[in-house]
C-alpha atoms as a PDB file:
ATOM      1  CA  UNK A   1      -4.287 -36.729  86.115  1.00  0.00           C
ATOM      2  CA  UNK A   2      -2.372 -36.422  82.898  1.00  0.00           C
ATOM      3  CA  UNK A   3      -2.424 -39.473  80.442  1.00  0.00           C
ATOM      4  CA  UNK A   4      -0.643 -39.016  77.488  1.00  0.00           C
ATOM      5  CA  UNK A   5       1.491 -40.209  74.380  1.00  0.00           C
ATOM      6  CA  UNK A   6       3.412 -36.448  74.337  1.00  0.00           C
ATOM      7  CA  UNK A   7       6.323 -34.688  75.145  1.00  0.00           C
ATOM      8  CA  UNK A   8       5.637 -31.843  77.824  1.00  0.00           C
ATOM      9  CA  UNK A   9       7.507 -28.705  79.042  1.00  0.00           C
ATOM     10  CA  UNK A  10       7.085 -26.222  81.930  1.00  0.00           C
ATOM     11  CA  UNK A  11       6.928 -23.067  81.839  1.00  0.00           C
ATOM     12  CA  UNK A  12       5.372 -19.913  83.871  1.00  0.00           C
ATOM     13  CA  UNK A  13       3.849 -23.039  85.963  1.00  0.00           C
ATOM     14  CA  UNK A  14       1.903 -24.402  83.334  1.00  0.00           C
ATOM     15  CA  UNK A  15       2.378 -27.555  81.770  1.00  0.00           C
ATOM     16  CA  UNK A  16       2.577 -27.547  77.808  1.00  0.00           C
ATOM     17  CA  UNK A  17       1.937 -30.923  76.784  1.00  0.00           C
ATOM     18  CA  UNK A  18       2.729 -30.938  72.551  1.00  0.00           C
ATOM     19  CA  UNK A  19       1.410 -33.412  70.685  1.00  0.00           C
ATOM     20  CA  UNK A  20       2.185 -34.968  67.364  1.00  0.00           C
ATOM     21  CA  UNK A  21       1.299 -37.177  64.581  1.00  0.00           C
ATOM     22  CA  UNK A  22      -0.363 -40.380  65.964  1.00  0.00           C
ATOM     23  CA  UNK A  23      -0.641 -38.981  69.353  1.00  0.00           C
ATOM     24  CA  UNK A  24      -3.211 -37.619  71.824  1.00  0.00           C
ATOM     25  CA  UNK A  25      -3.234 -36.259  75.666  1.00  0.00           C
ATOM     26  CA  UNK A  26      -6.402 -35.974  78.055  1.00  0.00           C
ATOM     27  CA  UNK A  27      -6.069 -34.040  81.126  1.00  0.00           C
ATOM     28  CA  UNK A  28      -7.983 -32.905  84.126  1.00  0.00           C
ATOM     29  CA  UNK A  29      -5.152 -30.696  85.593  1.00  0.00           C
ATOM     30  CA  UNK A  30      -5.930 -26.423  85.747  1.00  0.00           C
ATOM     31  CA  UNK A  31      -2.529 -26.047  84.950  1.00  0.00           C
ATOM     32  CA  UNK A  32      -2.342 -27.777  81.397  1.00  0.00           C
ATOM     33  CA  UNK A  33      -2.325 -26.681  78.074  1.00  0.00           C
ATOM     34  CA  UNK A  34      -1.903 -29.025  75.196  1.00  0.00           C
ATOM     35  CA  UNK A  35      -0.132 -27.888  71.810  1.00  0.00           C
ATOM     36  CA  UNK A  36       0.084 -29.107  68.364  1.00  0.00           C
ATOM     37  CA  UNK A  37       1.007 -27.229  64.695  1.00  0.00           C
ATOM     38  CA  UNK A  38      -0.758 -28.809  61.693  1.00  0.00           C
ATOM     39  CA  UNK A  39      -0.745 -29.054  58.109  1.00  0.00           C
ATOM     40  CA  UNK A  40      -3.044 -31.352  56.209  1.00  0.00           C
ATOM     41  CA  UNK A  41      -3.264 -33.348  59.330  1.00  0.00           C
ATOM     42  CA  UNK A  42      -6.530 -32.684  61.684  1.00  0.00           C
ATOM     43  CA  UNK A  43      -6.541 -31.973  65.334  1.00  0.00           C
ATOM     44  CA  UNK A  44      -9.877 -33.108  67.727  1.00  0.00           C
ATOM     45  CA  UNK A  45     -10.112 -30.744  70.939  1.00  0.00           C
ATOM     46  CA  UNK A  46     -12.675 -32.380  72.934  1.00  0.00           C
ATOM     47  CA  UNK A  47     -13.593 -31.611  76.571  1.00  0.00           C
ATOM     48  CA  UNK A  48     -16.180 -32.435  78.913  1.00  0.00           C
ATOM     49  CA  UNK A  49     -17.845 -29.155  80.679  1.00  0.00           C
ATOM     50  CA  UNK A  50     -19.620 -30.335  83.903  1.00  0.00           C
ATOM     51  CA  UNK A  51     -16.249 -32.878  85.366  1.00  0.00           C
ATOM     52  CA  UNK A  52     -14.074 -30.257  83.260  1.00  0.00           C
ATOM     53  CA  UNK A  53     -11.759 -32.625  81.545  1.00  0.00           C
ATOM     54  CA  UNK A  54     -10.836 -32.682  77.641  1.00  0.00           C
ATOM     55  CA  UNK A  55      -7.994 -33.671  75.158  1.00  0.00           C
ATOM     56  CA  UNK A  56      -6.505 -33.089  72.128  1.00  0.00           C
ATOM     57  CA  UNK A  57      -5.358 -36.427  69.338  1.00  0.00           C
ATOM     58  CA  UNK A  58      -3.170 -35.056  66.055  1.00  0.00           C
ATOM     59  CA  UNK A  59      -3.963 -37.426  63.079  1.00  0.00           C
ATOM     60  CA  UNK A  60      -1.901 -37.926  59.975  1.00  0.00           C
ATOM     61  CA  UNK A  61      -4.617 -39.531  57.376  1.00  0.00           C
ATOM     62  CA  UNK A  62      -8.226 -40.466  57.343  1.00  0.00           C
ATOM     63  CA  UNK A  63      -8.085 -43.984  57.287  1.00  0.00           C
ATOM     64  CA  UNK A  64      -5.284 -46.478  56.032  1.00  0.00           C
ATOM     65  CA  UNK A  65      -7.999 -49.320  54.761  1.00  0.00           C
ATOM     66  CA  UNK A  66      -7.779 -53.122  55.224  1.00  0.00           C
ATOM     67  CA  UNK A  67      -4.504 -54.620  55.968  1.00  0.00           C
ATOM     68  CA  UNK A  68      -2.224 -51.297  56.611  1.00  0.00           C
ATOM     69  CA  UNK A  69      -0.283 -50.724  59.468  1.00  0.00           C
ATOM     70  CA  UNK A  70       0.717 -47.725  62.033  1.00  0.00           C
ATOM     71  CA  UNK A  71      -2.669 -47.669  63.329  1.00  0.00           C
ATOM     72  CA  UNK A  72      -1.533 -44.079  65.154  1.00  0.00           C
ATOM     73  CA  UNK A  73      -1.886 -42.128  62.029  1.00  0.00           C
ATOM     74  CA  UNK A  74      -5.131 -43.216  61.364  1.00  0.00           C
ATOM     75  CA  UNK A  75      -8.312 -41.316  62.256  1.00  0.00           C
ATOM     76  CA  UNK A  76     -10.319 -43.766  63.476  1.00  0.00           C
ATOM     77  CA  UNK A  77      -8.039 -44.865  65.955  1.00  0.00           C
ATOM     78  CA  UNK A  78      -7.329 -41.386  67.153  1.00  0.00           C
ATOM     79  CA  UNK A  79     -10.548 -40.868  67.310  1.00  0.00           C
ATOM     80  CA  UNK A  80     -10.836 -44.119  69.686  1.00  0.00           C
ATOM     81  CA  UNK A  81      -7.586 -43.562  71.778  1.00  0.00           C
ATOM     82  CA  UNK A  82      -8.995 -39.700  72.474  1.00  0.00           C
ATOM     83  CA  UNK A  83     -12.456 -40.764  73.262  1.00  0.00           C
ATOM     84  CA  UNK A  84     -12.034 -43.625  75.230  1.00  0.00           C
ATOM     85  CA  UNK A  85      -9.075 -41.738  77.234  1.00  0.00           C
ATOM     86  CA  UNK A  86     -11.492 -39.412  78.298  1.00  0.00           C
ATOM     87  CA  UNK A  87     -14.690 -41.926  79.277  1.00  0.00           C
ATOM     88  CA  UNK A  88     -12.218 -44.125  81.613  1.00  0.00           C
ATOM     89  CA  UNK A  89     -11.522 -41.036  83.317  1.00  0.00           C
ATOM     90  CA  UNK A  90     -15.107 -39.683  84.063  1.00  0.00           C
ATOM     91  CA  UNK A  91     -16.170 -38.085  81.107  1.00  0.00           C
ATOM     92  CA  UNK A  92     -19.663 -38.653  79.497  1.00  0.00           C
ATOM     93  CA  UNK A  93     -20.095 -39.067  76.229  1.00  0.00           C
ATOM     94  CA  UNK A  94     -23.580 -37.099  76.041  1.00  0.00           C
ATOM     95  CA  UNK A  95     -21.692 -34.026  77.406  1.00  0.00           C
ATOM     96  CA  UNK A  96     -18.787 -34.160  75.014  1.00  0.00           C
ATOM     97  CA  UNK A  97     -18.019 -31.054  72.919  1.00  0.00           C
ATOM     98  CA  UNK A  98     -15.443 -30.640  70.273  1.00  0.00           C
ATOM     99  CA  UNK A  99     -13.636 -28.416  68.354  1.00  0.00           C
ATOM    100  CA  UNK A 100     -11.504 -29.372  64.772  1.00  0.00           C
ATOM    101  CA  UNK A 101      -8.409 -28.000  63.489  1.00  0.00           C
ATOM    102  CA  UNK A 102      -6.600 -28.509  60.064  1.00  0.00           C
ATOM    103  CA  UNK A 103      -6.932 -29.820  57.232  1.00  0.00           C
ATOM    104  CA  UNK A 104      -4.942 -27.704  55.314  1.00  0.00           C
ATOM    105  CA  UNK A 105      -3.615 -27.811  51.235  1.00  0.00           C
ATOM    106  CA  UNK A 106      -0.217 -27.174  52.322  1.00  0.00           C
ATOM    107  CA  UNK A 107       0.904 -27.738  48.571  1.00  0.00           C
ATOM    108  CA  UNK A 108      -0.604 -29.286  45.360  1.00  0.00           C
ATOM    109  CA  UNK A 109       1.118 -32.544  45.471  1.00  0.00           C
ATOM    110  CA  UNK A 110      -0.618 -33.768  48.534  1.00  0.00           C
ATOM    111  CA  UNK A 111      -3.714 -33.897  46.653  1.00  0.00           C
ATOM    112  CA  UNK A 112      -7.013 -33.475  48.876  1.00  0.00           C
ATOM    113  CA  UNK A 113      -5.733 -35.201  52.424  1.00  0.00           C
ATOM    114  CA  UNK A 114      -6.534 -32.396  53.825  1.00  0.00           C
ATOM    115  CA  UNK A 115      -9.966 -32.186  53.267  1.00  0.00           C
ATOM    116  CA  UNK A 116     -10.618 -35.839  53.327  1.00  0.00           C
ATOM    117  CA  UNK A 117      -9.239 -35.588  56.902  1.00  0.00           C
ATOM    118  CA  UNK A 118     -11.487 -32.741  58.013  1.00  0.00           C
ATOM    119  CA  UNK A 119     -14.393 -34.715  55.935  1.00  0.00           C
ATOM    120  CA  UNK A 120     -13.967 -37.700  58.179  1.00  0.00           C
ATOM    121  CA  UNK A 121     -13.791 -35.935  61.465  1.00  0.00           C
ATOM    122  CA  UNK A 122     -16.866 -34.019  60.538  1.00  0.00           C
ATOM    123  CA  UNK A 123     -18.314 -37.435  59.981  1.00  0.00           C
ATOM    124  CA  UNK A 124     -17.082 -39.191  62.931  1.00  0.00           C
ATOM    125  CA  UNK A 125     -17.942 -37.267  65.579  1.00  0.00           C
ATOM    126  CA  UNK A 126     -21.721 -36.670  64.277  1.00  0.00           C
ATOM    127  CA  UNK A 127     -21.620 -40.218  63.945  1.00  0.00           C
ATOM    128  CA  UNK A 128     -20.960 -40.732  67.085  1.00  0.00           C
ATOM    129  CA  UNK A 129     -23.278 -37.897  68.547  1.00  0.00           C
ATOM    130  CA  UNK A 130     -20.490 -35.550  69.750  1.00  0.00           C
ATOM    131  CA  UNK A 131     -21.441 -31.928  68.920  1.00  0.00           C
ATOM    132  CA  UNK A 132     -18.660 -30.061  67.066  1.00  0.00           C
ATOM    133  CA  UNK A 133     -19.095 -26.488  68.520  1.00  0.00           C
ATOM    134  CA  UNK A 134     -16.358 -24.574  66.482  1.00  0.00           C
ATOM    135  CA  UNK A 135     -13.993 -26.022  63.292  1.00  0.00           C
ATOM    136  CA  UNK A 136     -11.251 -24.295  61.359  1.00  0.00           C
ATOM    137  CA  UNK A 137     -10.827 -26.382  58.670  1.00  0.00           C
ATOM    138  CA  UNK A 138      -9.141 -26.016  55.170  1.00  0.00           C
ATOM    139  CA  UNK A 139      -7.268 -23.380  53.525  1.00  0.00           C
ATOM    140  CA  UNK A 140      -3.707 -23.888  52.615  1.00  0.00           C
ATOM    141  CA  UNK A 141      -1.880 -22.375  55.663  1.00  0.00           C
ATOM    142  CA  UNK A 142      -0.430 -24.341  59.018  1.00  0.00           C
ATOM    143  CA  UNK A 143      -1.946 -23.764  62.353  1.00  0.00           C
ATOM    144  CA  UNK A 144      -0.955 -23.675  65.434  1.00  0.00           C
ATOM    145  CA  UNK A 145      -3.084 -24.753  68.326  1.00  0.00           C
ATOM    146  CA  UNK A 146      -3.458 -24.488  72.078  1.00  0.00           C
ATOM    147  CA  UNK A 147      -6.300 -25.794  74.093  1.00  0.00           C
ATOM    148  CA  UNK A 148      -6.789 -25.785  77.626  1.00  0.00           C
ATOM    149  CA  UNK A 149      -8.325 -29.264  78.529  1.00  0.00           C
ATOM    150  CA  UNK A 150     -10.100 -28.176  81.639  1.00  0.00           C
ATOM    151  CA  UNK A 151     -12.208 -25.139  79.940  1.00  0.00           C
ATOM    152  CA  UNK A 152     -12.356 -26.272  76.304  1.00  0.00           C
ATOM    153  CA  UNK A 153     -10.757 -22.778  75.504  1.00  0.00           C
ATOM    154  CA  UNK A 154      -8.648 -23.259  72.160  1.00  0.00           C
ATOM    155  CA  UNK A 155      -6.821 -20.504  70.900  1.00  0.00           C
ATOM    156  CA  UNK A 156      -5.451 -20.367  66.890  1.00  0.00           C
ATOM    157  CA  UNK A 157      -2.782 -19.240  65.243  1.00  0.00           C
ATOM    158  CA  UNK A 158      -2.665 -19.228  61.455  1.00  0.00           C
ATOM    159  CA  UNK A 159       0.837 -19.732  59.887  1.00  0.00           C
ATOM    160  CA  UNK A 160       0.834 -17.491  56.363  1.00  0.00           C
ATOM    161  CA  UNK A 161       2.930 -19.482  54.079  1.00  0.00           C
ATOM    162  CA  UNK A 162       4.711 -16.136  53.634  1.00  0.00           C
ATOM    163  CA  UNK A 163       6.073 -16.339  57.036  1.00  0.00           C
ATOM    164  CA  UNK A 164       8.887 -18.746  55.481  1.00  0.00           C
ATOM    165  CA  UNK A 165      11.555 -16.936  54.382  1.00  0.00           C
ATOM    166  CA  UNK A 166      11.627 -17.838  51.075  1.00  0.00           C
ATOM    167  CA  UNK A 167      14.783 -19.468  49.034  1.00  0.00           C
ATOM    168  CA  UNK A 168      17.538 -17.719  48.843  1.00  0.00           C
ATOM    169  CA  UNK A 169      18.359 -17.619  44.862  1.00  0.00           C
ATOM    170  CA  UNK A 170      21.556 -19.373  43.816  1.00  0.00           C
ATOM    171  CA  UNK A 171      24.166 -17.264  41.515  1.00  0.00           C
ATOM    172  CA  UNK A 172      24.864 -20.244  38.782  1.00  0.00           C
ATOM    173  CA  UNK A 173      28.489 -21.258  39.161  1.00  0.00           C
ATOM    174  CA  UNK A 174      31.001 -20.112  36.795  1.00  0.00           C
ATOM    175  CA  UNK A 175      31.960 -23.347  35.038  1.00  0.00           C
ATOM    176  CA  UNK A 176      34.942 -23.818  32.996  1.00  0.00           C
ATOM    177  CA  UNK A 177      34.415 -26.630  30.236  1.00  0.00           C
ATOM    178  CA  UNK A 178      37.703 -27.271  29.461  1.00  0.00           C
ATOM    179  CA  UNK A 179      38.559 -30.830  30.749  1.00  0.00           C
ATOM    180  CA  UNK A 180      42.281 -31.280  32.018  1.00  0.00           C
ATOM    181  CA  UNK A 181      44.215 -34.404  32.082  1.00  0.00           C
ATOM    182  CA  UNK A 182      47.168 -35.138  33.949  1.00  0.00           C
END
């Protein structure tokens, strides 16, 4: 059983499922892996250890408030979508363990999404009685994550902003300011 919102791609006989903004993916299937990269967006890996079933949501912003639109990039409703993906297919919420991802200042114009993100996932799930075993949270570089729905194994890999080749520098132009009419 694969449910899903995601794009997905074979390869070495396992199924990489990558999801994005707004999305999420539950899965019971050995041979599954799901993959996101984030920013200041957060990432909920949750997984259920005795039917051995978990998924993984990507959220854009904590909540939108009264009255705004694209649900899907909201937290809450990830938070729903994920969670109720994985109780109609067998999980139990008193088993539920989860692991958080993100949250990053990617740059100083962004202000503190990041943070208010991880803040409300924190928040959520203890709400909600859903132990958070492990968080990376913060910082200011990208992640990339893979998590393996069937063991709750999630694997990191930190993205140094200084793996971006940086700008090449631009030679000013020569400029001639004589104007010519003809």
């Amino acid at each position: 059983m694969l449910s899903r919102k995601s794009e997905s791609f074979v390869r070495n006989e396992i199924t990489y499922v990558h999801v994005v903004q707004g999305e999420y993916a539950v899965s019971d299937r050995i041979d599954t892996v799901l993959t996101t990269i984030l920013g200041s967006c957060v990432s909920t890996c949750i997984w259920d250890p005795v039917i051995r079933i978990g998924g993984m949501n990507h959220f854009l912003l904590p909540d939108g408030g009264p009255g705004h639109g694209k649900e899907f990039r909201y937290g809450l409703y990830a938070m729903e979508l994920l969670i109720n993906g994985l109780l109609k297919n067998g999980a139990s919420k008193d088993r539920l363990e989860a692991k958080l991802f993100g949250g990053a200042t990617m740059n100083d114009g962004l202000g503190k999404i990041g943070a208010a993100n991880g803040v409300f996932a924190l928040g959520f799930l203890a709400d909600e009685g859903i132990r958070c075993v492990a968080q990376s949270l913060g910082g200011t570089s990208a992640r990339r994550v893979r998590f393996t729905p069937t063991t709750g194994l999630a694997q990191q890999l930190i993205v140094k902003s200084d793996a971006v080749a940086p700008p090449r520098v631009m030679l000013p132009i020569k400029r001639n300011d004589d104007v010519i009419f003809f």
